[in-house]
Protein backbone atom coordinates (compact mmCIF):
# COMPACT_ATOMS: atom_id res chain seq x y z
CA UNK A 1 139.15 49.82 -7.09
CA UNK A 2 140.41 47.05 -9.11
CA UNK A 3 141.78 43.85 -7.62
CA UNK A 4 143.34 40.68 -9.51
CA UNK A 5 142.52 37.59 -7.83
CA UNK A 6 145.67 35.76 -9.41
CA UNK A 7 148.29 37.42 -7.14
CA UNK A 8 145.88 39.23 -4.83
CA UNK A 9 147.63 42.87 -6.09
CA UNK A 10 144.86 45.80 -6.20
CA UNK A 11 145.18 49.27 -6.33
CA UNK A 12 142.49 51.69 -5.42
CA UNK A 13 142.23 55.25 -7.40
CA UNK A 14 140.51 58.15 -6.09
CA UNK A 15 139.51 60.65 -8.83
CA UNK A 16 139.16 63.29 -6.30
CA UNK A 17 143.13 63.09 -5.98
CA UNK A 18 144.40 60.99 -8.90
CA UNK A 19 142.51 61.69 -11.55
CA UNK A 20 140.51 58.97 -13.59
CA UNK A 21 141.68 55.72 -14.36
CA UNK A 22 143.41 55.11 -17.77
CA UNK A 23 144.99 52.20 -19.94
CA UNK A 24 148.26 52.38 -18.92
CA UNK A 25 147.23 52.07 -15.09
CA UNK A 26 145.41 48.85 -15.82
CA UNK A 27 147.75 47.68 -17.65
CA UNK A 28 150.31 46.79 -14.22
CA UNK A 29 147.41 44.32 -12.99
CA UNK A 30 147.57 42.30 -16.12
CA UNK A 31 149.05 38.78 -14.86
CA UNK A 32 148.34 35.30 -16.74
CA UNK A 33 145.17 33.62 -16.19
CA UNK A 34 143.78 36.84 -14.11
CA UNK A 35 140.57 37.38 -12.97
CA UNK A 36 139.85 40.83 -12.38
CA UNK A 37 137.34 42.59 -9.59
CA UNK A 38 136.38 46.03 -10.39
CA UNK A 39 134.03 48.10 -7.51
CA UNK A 40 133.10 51.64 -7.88
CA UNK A 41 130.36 54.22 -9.51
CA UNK A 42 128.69 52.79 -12.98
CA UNK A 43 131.07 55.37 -15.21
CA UNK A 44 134.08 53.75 -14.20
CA UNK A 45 132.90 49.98 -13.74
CA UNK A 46 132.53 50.34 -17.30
CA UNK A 47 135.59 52.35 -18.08
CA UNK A 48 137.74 49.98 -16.36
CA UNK A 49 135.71 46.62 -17.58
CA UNK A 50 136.15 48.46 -20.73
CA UNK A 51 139.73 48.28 -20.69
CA UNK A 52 139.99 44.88 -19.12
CA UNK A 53 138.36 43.54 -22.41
CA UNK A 54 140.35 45.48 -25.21
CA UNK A 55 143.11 43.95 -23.16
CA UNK A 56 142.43 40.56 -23.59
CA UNK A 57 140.74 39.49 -20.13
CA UNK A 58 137.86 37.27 -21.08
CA UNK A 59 134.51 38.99 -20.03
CA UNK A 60 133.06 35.59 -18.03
CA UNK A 61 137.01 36.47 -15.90
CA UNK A 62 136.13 40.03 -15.00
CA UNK A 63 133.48 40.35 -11.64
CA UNK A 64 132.20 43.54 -10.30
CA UNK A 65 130.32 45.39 -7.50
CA UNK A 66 128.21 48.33 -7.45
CA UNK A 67 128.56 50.94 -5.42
CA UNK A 68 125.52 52.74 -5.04
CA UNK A 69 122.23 52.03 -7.06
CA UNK A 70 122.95 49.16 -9.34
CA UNK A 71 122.77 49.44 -12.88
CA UNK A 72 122.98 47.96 -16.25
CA UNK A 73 126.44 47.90 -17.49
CA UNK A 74 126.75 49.33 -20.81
CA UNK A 75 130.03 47.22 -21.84
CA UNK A 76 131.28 45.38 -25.02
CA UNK A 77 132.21 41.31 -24.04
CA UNK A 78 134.83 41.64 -26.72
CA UNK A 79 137.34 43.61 -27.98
């Protein structure tokens, strides 16, 4: 799931039925002055953060949740 805290919008995908995540689908929760929430599995927490950054959401703006064993993130904090 990713959620943007600006305008409350969030979307949740299920790769069991819609496939993984890309670009393009982050893309439509890009607002001004976001900050972004990303929850899920360690592969795609850092997918998604991934994204996030290359798109020009500052890392300290992006917040996440495990779910299941917490890990370390293996993400770049810029672009």
């Amino acid at each position: 799931m990713i959620r943007c805290s600006k305008n409350g919008k969030y979307k949740a995908v299920y790769s069991d039925f819609d496939g993984y995540i890309t670009k393009a689908q982050t893309v439509e929760f890009l607002v001004p002055g976001m900050e972004g929430y990303v929850c899920g599995l360690t592969v795609f927490m850092e997918i998604v953060i991934q994204y996030l950054v290359v798109l020009g959401v500052p890392a300290e703006k992006i917040h996440y949740d495990f779910l299941g064993a917490a890990m370390a993130l293996q993400i770049k904090k810029t672009a």
